[in-house]
C-alpha atoms as a PDB file:
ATOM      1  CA  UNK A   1      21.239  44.729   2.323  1.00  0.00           C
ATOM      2  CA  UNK A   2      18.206  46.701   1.959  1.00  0.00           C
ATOM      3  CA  UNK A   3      14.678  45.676   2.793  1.00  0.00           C
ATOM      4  CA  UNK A   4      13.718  44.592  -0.539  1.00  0.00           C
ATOM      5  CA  UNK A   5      15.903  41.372  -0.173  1.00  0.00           C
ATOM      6  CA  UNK A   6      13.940  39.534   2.309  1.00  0.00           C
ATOM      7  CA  UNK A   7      10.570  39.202   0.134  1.00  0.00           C
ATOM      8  CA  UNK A   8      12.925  37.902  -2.734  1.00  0.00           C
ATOM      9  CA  UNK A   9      14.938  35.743  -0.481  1.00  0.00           C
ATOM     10  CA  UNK A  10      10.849  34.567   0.692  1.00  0.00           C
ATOM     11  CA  UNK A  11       9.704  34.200  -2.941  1.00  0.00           C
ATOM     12  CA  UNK A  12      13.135  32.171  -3.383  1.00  0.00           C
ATOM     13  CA  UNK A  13      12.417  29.737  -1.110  1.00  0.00           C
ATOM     14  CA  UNK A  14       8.980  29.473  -1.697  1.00  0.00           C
ATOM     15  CA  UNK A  15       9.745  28.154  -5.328  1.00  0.00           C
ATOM     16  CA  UNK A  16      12.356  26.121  -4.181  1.00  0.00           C
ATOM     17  CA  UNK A  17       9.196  24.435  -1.684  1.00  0.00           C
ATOM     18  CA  UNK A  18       6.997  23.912  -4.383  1.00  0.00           C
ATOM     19  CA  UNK A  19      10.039  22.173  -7.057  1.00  0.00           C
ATOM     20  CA  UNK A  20      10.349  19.963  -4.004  1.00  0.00           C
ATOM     21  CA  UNK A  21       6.724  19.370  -3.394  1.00  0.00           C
ATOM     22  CA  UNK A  22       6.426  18.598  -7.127  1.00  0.00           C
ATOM     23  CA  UNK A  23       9.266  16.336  -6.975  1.00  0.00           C
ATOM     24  CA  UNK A  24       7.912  14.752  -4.402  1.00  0.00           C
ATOM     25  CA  UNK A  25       4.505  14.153  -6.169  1.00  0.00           C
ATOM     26  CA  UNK A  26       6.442  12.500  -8.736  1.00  0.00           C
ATOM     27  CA  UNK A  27       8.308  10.438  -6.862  1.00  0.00           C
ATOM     28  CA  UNK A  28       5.114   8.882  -4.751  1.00  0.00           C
ATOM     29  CA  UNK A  29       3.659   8.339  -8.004  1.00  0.00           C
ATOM     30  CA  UNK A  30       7.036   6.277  -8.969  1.00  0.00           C
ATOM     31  CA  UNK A  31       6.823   4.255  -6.016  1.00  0.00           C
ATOM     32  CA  UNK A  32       3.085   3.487  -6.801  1.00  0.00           C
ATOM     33  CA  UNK A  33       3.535   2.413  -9.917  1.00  0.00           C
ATOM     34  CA  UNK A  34       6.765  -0.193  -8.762  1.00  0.00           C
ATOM     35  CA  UNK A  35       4.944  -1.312  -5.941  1.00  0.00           C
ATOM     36  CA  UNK A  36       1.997  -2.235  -8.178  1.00  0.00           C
ATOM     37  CA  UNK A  37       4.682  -4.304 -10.680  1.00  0.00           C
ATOM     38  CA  UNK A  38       5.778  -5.654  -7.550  1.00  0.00           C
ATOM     39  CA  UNK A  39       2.535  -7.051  -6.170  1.00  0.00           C
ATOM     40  CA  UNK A  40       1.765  -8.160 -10.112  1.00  0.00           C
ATOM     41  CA  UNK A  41       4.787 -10.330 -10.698  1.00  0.00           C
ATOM     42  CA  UNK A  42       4.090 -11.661  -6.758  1.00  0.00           C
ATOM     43  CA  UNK A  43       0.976 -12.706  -8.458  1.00  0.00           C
ATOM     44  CA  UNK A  44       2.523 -14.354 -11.294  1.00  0.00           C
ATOM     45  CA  UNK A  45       4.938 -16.396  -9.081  1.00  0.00           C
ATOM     46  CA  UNK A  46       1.980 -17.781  -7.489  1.00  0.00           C
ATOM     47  CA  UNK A  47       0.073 -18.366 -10.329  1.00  0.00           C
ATOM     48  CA  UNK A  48       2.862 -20.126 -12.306  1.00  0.00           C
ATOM     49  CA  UNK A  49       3.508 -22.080  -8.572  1.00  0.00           C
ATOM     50  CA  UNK A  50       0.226 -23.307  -8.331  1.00  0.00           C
ATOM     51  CA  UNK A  51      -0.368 -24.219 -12.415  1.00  0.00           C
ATOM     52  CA  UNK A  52       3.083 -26.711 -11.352  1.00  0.00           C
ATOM     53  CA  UNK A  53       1.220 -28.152  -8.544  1.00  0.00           C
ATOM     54  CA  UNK A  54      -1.953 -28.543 -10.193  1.00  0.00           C
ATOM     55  CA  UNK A  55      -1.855 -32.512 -11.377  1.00  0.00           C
ATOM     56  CA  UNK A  56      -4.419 -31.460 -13.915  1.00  0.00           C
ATOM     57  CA  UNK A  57      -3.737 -28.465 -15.557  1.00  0.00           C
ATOM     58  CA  UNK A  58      -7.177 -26.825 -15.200  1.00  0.00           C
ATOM     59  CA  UNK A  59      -6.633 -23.429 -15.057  1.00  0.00           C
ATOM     60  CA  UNK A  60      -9.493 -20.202 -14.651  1.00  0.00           C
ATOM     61  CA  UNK A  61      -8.690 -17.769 -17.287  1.00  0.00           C
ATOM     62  CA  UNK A  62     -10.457 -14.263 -17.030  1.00  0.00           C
ATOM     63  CA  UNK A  63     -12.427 -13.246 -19.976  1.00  0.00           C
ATOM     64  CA  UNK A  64     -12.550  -9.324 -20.158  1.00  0.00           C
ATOM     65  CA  UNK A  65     -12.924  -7.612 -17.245  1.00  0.00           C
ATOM     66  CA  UNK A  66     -17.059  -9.020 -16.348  1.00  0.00           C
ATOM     67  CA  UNK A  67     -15.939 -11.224 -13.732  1.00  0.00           C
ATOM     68  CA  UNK A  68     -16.305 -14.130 -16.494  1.00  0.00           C
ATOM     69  CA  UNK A  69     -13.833 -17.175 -16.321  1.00  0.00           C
ATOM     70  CA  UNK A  70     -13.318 -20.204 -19.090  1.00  0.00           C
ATOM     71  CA  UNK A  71     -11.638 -23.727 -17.461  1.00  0.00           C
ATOM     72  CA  UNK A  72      -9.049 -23.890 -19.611  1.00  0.00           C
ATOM     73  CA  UNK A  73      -6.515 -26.773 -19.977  1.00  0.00           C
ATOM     74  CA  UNK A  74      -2.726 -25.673 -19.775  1.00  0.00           C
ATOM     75  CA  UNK A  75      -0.747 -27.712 -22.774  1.00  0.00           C
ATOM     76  CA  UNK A  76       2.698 -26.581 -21.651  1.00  0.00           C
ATOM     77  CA  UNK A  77       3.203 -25.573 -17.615  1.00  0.00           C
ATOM     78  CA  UNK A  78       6.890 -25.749 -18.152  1.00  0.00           C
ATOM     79  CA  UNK A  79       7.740 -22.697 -20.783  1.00  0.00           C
ATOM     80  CA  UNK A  80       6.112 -19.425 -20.267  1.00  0.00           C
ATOM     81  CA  UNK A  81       5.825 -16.085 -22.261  1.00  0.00           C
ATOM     82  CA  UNK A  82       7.484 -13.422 -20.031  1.00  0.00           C
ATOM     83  CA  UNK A  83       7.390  -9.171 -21.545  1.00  0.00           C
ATOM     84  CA  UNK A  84      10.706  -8.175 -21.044  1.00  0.00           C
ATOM     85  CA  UNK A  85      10.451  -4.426 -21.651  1.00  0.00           C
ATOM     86  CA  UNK A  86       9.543  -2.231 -24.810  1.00  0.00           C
ATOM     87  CA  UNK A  87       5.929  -4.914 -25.610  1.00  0.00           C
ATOM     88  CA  UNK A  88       8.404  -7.761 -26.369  1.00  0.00           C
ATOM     89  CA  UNK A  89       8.392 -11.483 -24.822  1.00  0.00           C
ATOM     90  CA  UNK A  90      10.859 -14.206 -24.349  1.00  0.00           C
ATOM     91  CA  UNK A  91       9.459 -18.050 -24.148  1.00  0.00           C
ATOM     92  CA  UNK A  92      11.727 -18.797 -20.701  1.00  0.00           C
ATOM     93  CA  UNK A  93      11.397 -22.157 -18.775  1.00  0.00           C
ATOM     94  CA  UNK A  94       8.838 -21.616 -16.014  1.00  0.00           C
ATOM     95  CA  UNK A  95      11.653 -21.530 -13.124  1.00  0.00           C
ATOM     96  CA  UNK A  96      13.452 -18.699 -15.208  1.00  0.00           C
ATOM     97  CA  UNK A  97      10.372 -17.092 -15.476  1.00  0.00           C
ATOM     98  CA  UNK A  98       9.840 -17.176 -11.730  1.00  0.00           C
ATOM     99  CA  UNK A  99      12.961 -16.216 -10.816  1.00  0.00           C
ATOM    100  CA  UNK A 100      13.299 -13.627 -13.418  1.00  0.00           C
ATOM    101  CA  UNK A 101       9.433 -11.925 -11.897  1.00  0.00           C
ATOM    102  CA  UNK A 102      11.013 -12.336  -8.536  1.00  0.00           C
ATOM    103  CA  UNK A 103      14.198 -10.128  -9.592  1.00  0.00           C
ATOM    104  CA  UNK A 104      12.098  -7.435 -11.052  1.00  0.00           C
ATOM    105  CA  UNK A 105       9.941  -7.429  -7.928  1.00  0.00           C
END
């Protein structure tokens, strides 16, 4: 072994550090991104919870993103449009959709 072998065997390692560090990066942002699904379809659960236990079916719906709200009047608590992957949606009944959000989450 001559004395040229320990920089490479340096420079080696240091690339190996920073395809781990990358990977790494990558992998936080992963998690991020399925933690915020998570806490999204915990919202929906609620939601669709609290629309069955609502005797009226006055709802607040968001209008843009102004912090303005319509009462709106749900017609049908019991079937509910859930994406399913790839911008397409199923009409489930609201317990499947519940316990469908609650598997993905």
């Amino acid at each position: 072994m001559n004395q040229a072998d320990p920089p490479r065997e340096i420079q080696t390692l240091q690339m190996y550090l920073n395809e781990y560090g990358q990977q790494i990066e990558l992998m936080t942002q992963q998690l991020a991104m399925i933690e915020q699904q998570r806490l999204e379809g915990t919202a929906a659960i609620e939601t669709l919870r609290a629309i069955q236990e609502n005797a009226d079916g006055v709802v607040l719906l968001p209008v843009g993103g102004g912090g303005a709200y319509l009462r709106v009047k749900v017609l049908d608590a019991g079937h509910v449009l859930v994406n399913i992957g790839s911008d397409v949606s199923v009409e489930r009944a609201t317990a499947d959709a519940v316990e469908y959000l609650g598997g993905i989450g």
